[in-house]
C-alpha atoms as a PDB file:
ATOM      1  CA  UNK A   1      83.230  95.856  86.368  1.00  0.00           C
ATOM      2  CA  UNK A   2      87.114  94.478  86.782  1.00  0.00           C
ATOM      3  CA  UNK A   3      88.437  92.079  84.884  1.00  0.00           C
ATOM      4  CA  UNK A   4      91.756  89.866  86.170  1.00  0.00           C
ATOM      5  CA  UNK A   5      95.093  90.238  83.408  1.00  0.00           C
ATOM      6  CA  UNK A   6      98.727  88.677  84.317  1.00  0.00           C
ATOM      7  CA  UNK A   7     101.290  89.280  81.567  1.00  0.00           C
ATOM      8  CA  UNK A   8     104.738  88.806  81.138  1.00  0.00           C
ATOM      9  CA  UNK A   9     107.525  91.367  79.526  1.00  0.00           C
ATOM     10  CA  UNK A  10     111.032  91.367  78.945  1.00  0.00           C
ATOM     11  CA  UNK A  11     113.014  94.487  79.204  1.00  0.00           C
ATOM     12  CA  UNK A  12     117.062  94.912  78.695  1.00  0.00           C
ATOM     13  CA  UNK A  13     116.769  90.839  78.410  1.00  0.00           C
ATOM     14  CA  UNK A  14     115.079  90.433  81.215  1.00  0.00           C
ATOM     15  CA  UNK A  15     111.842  88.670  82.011  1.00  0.00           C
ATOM     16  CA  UNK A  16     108.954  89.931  84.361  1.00  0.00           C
ATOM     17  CA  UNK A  17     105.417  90.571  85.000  1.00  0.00           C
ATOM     18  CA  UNK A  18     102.301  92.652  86.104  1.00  0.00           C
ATOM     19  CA  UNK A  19      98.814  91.764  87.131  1.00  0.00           C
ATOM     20  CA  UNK A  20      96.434  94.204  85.812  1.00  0.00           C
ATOM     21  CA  UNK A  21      93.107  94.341  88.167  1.00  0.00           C
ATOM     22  CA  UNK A  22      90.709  96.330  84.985  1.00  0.00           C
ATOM     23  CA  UNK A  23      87.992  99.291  85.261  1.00  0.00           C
ATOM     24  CA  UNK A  24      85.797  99.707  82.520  1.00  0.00           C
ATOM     25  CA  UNK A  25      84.795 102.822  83.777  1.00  0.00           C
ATOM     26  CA  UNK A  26      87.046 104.411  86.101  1.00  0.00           C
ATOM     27  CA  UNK A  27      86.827 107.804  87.730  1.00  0.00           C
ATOM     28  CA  UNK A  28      90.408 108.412  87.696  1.00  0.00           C
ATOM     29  CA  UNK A  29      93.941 107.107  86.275  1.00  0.00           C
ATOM     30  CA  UNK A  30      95.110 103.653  86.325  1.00  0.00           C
ATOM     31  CA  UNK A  31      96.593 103.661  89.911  1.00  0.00           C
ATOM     32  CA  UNK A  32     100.334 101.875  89.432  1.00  0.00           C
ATOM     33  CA  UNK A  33     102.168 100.195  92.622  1.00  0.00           C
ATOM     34  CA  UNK A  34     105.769  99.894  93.056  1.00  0.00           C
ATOM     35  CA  UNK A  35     106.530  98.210  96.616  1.00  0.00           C
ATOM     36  CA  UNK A  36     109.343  97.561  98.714  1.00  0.00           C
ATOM     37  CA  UNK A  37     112.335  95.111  97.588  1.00  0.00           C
ATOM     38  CA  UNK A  38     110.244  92.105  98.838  1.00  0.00           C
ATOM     39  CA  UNK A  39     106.756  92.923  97.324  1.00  0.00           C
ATOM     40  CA  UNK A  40     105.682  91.321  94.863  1.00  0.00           C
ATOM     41  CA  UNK A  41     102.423  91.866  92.460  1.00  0.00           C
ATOM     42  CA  UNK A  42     100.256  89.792  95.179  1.00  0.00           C
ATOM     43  CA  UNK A  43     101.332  91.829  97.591  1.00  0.00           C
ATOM     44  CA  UNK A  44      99.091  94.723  97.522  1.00  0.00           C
ATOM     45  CA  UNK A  45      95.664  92.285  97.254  1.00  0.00           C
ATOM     46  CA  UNK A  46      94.235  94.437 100.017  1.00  0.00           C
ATOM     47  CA  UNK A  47      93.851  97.144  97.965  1.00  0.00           C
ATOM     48  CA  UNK A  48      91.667  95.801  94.903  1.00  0.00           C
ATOM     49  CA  UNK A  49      88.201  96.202  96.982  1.00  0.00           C
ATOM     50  CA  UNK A  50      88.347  99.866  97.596  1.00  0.00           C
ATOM     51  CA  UNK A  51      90.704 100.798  94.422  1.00  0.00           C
ATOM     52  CA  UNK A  52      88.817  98.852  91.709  1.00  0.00           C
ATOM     53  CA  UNK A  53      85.481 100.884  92.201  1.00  0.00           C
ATOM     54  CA  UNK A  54      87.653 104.108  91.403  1.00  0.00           C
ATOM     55  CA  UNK A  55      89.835 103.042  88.942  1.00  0.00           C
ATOM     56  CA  UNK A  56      92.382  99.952  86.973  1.00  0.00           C
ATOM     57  CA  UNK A  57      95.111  98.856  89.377  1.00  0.00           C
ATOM     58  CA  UNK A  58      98.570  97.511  88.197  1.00  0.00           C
ATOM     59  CA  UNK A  59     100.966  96.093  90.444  1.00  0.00           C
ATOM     60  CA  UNK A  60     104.437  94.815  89.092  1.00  0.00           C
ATOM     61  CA  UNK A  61     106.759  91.920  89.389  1.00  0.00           C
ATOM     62  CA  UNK A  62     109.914  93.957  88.754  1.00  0.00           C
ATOM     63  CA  UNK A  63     113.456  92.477  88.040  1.00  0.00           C
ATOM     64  CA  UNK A  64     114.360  90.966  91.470  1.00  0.00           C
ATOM     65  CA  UNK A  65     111.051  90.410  92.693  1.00  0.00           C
ATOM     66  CA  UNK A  66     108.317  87.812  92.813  1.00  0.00           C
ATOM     67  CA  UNK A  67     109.228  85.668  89.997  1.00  0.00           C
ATOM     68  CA  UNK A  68     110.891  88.167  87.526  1.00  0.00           C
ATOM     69  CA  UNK A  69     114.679  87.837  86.702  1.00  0.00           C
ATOM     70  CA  UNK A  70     117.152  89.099  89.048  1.00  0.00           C
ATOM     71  CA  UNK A  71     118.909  92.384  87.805  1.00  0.00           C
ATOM     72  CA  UNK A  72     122.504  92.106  86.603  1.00  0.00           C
ATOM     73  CA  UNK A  73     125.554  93.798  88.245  1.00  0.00           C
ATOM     74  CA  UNK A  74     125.251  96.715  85.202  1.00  0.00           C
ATOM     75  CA  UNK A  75     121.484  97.188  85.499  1.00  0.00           C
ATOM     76  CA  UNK A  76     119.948  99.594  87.618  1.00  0.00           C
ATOM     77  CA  UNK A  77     117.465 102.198  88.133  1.00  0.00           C
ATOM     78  CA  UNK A  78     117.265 102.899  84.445  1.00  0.00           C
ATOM     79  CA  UNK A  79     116.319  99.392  83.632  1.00  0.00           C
ATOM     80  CA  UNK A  80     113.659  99.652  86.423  1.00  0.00           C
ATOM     81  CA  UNK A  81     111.974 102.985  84.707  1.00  0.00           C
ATOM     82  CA  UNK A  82     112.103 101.464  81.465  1.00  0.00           C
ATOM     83  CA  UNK A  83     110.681  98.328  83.305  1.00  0.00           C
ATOM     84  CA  UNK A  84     107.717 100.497  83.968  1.00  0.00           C
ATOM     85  CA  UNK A  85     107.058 102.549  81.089  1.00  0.00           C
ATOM     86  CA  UNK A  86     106.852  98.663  79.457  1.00  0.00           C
ATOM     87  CA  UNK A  87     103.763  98.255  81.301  1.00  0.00           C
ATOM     88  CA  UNK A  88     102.513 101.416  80.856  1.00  0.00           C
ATOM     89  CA  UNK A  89     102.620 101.256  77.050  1.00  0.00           C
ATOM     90  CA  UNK A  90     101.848  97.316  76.526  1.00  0.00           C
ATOM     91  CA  UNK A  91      98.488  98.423  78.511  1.00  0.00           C
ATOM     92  CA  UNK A  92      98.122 101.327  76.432  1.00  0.00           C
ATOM     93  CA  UNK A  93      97.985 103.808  79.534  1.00  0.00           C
ATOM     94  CA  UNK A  94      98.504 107.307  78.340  1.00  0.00           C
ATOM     95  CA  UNK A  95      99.449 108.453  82.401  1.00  0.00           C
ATOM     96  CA  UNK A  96      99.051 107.052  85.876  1.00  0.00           C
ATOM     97  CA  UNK A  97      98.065 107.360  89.381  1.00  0.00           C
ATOM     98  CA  UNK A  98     101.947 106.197  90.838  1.00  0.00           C
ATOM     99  CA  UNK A  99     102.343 104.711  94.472  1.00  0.00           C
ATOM    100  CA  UNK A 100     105.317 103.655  95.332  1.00  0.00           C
ATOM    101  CA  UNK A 101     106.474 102.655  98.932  1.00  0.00           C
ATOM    102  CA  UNK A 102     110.054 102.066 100.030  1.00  0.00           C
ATOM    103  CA  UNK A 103     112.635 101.205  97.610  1.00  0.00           C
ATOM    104  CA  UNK A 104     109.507 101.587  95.294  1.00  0.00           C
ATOM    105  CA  UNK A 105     109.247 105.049  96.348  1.00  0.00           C
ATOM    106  CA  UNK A 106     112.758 105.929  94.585  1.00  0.00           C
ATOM    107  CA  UNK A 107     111.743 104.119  91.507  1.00  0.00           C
ATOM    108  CA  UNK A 108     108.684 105.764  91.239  1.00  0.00           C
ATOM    109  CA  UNK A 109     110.845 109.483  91.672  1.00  0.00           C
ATOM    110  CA  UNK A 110     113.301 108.655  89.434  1.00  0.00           C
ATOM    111  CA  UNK A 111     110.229 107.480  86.882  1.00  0.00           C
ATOM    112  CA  UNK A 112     108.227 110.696  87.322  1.00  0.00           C
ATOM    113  CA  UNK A 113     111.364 112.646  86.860  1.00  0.00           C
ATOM    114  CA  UNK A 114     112.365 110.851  83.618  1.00  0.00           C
ATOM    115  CA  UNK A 115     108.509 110.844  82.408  1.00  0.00           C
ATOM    116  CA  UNK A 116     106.393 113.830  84.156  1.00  0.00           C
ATOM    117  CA  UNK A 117     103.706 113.650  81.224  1.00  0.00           C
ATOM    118  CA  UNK A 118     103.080 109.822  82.601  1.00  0.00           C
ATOM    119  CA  UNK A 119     102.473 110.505  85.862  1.00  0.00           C
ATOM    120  CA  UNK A 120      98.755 112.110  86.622  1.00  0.00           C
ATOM    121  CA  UNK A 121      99.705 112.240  90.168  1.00  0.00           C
ATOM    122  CA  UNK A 122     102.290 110.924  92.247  1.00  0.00           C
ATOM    123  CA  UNK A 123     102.366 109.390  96.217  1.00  0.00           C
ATOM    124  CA  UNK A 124     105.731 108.497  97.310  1.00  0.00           C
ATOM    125  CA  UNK A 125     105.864 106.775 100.730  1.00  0.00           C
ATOM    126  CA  UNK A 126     108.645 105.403 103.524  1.00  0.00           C
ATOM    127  CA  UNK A 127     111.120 107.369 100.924  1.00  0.00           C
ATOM    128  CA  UNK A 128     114.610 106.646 101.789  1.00  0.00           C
ATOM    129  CA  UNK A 129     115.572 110.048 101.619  1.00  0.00           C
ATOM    130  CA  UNK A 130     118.785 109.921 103.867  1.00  0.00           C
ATOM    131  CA  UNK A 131     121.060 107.363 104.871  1.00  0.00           C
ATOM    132  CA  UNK A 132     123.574 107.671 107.826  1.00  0.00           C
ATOM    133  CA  UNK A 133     127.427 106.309 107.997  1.00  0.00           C
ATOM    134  CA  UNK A 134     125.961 104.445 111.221  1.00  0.00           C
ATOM    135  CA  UNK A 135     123.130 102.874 108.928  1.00  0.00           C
ATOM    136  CA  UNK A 136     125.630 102.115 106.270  1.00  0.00           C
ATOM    137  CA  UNK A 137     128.136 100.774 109.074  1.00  0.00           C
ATOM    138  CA  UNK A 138     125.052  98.664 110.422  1.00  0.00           C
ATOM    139  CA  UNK A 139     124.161  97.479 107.231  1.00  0.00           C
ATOM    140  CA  UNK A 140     127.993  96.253 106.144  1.00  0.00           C
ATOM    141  CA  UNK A 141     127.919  94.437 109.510  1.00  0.00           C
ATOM    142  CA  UNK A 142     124.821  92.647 109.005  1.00  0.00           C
ATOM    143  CA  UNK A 143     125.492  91.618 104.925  1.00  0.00           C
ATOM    144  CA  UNK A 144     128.615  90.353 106.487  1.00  0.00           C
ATOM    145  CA  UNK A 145     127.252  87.928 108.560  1.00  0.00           C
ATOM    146  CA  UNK A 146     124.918  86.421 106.018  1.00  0.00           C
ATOM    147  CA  UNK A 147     127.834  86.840 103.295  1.00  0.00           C
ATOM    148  CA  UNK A 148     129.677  84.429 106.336  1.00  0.00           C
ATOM    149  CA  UNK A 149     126.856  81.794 105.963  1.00  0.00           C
ATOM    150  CA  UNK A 150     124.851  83.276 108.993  1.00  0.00           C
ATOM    151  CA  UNK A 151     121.489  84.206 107.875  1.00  0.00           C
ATOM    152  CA  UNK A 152     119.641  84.694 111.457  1.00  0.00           C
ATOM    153  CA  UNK A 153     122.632  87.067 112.398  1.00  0.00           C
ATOM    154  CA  UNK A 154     121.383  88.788 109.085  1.00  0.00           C
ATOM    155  CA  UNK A 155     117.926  88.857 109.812  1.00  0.00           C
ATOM    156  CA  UNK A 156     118.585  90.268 113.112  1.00  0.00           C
ATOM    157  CA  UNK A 157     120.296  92.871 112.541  1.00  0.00           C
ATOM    158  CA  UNK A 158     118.506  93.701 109.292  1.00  0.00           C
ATOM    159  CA  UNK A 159     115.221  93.793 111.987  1.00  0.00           C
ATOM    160  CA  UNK A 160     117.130  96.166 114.210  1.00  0.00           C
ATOM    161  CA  UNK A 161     117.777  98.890 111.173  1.00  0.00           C
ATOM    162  CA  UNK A 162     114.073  98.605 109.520  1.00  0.00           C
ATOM    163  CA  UNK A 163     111.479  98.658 112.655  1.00  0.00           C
ATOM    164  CA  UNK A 164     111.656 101.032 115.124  1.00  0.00           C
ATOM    165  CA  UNK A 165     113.189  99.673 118.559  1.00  0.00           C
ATOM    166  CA  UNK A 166     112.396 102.174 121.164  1.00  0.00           C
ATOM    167  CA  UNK A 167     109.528 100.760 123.239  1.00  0.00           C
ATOM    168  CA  UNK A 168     108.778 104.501 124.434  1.00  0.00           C
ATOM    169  CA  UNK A 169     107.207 104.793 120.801  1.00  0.00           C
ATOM    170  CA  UNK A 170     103.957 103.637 120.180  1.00  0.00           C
ATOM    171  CA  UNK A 171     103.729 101.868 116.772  1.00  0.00           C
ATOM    172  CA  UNK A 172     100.961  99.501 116.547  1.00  0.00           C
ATOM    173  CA  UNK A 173     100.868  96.359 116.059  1.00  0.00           C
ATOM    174  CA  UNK A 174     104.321  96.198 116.942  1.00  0.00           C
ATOM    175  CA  UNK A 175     104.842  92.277 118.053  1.00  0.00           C
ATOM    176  CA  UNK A 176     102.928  91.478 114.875  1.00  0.00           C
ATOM    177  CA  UNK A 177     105.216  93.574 112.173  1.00  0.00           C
ATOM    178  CA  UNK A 178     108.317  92.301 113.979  1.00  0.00           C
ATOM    179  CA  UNK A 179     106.882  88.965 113.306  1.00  0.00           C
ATOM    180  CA  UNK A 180     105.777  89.539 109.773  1.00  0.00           C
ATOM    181  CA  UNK A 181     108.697  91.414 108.661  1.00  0.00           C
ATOM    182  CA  UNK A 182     111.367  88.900 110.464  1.00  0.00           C
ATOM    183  CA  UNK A 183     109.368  85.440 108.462  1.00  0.00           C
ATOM    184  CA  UNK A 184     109.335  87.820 105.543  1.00  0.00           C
ATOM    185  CA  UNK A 185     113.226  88.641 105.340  1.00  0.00           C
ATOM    186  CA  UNK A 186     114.164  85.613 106.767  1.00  0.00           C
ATOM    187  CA  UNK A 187     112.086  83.486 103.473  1.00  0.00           C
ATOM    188  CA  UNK A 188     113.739  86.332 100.464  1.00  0.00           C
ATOM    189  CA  UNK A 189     116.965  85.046 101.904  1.00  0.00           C
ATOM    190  CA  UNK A 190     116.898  81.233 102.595  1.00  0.00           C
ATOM    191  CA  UNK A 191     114.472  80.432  99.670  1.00  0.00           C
ATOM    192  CA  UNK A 192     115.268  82.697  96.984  1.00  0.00           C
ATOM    193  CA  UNK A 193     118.190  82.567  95.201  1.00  0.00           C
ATOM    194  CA  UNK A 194     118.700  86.333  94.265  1.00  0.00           C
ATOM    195  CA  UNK A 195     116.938  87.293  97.502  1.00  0.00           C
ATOM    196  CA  UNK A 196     119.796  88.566  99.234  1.00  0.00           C
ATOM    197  CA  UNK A 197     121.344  90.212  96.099  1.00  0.00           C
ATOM    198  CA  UNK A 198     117.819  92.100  95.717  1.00  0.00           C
ATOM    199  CA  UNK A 199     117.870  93.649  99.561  1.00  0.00           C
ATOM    200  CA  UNK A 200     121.419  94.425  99.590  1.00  0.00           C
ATOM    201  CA  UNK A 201     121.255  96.414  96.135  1.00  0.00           C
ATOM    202  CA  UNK A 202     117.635  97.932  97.620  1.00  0.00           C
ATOM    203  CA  UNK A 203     119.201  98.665 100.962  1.00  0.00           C
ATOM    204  CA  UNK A 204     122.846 100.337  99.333  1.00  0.00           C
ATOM    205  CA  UNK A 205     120.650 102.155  96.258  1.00  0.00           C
ATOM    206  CA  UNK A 206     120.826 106.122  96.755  1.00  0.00           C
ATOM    207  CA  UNK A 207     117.962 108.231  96.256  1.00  0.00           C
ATOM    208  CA  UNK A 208     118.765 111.432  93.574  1.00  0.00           C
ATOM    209  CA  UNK A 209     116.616 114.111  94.607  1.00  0.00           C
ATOM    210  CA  UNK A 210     119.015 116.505  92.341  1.00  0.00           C
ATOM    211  CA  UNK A 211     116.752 118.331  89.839  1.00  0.00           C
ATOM    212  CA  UNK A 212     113.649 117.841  91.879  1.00  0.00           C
ATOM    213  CA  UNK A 213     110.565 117.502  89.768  1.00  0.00           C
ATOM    214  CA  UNK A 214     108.113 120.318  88.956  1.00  0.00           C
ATOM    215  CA  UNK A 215     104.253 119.640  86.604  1.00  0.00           C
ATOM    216  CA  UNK A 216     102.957 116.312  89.486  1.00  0.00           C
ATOM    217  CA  UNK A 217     100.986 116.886  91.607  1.00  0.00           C
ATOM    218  CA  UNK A 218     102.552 115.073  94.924  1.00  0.00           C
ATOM    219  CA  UNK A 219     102.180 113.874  98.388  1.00  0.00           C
ATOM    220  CA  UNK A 220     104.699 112.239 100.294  1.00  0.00           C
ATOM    221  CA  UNK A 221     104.350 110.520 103.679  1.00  0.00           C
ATOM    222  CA  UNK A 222     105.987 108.360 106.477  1.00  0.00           C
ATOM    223  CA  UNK A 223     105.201 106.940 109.655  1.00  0.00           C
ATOM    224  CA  UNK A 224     106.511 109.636 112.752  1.00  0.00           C
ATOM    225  CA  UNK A 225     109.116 106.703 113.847  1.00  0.00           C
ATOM    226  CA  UNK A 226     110.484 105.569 110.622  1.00  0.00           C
ATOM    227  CA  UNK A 227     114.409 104.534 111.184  1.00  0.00           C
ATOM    228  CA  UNK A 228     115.203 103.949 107.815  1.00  0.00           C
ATOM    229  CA  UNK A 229     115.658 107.183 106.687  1.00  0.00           C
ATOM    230  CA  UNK A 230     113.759 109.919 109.517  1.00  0.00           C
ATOM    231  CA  UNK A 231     110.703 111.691 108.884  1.00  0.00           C
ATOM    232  CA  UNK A 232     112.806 115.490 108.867  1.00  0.00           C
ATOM    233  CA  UNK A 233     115.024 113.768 106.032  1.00  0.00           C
ATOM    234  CA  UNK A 234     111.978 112.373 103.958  1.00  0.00           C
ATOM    235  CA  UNK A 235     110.018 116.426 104.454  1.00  0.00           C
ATOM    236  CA  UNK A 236     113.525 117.597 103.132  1.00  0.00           C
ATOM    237  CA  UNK A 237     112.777 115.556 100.250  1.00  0.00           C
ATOM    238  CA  UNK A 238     109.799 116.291  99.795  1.00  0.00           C
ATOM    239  CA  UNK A 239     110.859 120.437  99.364  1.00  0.00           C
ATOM    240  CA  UNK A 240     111.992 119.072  96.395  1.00  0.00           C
ATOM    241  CA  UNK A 241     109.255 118.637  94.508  1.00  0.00           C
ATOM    242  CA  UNK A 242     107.333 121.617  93.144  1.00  0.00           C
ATOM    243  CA  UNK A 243     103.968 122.194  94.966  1.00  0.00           C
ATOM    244  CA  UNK A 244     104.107 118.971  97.274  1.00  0.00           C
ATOM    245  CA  UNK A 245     103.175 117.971 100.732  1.00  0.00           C
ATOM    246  CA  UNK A 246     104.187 116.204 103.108  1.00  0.00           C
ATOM    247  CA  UNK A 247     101.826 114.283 105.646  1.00  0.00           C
ATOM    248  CA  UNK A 248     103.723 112.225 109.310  1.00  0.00           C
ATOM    249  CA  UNK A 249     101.427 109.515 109.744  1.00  0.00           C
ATOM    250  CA  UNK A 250     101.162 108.065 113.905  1.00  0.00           C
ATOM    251  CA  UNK A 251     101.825 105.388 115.616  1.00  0.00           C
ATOM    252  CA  UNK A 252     103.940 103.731 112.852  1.00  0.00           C
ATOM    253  CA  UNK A 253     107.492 102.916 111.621  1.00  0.00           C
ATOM    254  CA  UNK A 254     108.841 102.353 108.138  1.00  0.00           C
ATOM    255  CA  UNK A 255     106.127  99.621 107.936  1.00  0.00           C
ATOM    256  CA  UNK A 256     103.463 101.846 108.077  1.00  0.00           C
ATOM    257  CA  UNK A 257     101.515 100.331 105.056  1.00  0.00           C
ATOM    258  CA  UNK A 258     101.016  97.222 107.387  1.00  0.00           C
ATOM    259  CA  UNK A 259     100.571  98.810 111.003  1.00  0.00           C
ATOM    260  CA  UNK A 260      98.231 100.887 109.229  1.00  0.00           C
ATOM    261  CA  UNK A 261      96.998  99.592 106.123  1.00  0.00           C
ATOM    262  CA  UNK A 262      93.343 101.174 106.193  1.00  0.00           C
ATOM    263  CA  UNK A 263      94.817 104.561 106.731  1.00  0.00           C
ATOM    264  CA  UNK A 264      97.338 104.564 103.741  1.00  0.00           C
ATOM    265  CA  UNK A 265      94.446 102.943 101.449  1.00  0.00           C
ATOM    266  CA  UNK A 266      92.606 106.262 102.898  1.00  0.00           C
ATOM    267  CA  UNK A 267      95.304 108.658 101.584  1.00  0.00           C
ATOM    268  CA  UNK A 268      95.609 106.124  98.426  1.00  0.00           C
ATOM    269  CA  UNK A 269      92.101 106.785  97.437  1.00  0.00           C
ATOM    270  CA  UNK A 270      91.659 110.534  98.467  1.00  0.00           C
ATOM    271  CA  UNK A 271      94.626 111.286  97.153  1.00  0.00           C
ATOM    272  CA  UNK A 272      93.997 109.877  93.472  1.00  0.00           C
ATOM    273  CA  UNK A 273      90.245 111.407  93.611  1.00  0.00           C
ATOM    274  CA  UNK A 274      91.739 114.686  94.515  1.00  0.00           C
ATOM    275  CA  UNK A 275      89.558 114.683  98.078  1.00  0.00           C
ATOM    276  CA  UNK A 276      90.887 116.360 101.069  1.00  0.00           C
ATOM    277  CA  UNK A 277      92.940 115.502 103.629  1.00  0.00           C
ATOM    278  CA  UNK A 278      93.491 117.717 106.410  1.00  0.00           C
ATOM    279  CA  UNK A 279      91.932 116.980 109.600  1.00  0.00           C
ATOM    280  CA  UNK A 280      92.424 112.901 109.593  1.00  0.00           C
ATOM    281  CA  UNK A 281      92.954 111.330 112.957  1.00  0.00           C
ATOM    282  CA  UNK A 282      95.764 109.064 111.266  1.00  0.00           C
ATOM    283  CA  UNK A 283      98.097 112.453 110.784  1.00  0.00           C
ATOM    284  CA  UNK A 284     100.121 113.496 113.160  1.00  0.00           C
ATOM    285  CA  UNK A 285      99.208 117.003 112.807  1.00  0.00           C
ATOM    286  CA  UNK A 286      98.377 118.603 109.211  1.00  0.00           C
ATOM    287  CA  UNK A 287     101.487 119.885 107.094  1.00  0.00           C
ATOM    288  CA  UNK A 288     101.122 122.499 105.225  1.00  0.00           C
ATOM    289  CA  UNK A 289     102.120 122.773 102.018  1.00  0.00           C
ATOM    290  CA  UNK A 290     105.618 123.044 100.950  1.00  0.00           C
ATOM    291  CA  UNK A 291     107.034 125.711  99.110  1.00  0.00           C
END
């Protein structure tokens, strides 16, 4: 049985949210989503069906998404942990099952590294492992524009640097993501006030791998054409982490949660069950572990 909770927090003065899907008797963890910069806690309704039988789900509103509060110039990626381990102890969760996709990904790193004994296991996803000058020159160029009061230049351009371009790639459901992603981008940063601010701190924030992380158990994974950071840069990462593996998932780009949404709700629920995965037709070939 699930029950439906939405409540609201405040941490380092500011105020935001999560939506708490409940399992009364749950065969795992509480399984904890941290999405992209433009996901908010509704975003990730697809998954209560198959999750809810297993276990509780949380999704967040963190600072600078949904509704929360924008995070100020000083605040960063500790205010985003701390954001977390809020939830985690107003629900009285002793550890979690953390997902965390994108710029979600790095929060949810940074929070298992700060906080192993909270995190039962933890699937990191689309990391954004590596960032090149060119990206970084791209990127300057396109926050220019919409700093210049040209918000379709933005978009754009923005489009060009998070979907994969090369038509000799197969990514599916290609005409639909650019579509989706394009109306999505183009709402955070004509009807949202901090909506801009939010991508351009997501899109500039660097992921410290320094340290690695050692007691999680871990998977990471990306889609085989993922431009935002490649999928070489994000299995680098992945070294990092003690006992981890790494899985290329086909036929997808940086948006692989929506070209292939059944497949990562697969890995989502195997994963957090401890079930196998080798041998899935969504893989491009199985990885072995890393060392």
């Amino acid at each position: 049985m699930t029950d439906e909770v939405v409540n609201t927090l405040s941490v380092d003065g500011l105020s935001y949210s999560y939506r708490l899907l409940w399992q009364s008797a749950p065969q795992t963890e509480p399984v904890l989503i941290l999405g992209g910069a433009l996901q908010d806690k509704y975003g990730w309704e697809h998954f209560d069906e198959p999750v809810s039988p297993m276990a509780s789900l949380v999704t967040i509103d963190l600072p600078g998404s949904g509704k929360a509060d924008p995070l100020r110039p000083d605040q960063g990626m500790d205010t985003m942990c701390r954001a977390v381990e809020r939830v985690l102890d107003d629900l009285g969760i002793a550890s979690t099952n953390l997902f965390g996709y994108s710029f979600g990904s790095a929060i949810g790193f940074a929070f298992a590294q700060r906080h192993p004994h909270r995190v039962a296991r933890l699937l990191l996803g689309g990391v954004p492992a590596y960032v090149t000058n060119a990206q970084v020159a791209q990127w300057r160029q396109a926050a220019a524009r919409m700093t210049a009061g040209a918000p379709e230049e933005f978009v754009d351009l923005a489009l060009k640097l998070w979907l994969c371009q090369d038509e000799r790639r197969h990514v599916r459901h290609r005409r639909l993501t650019h579509r989706y992603v394009k109306r999505l981008i183009t709402h955070a940063v004509t009807s949202i006030p901090h909506g801009f601010t939010t991508l351009n701190r997501s899109a500039t924030e660097e992921l410290n791998p320094s340290g690695g992380l050692r007691g999680v158990p871990a998977l990471v994974f990306c889609g085989e054409h993922d431009t935002v950071s490649a999928p070489e840069h994000q299995r680098a990462f992945a070294a990092t982490i003690e006992n981890s593996r790494f899985l290329t998932i086909a036929e997808s780009d940086h948006w692989v949660t929506f070209e292939r949404a059944q497949d990562i709700i697969d890995i989502v629920v195997k994963f957090f069950t401890d079930q196998p995965l080798d041998g899935a037709d969504y893989m491009v070939r199985p990885e072995p572990a890393l060392r």
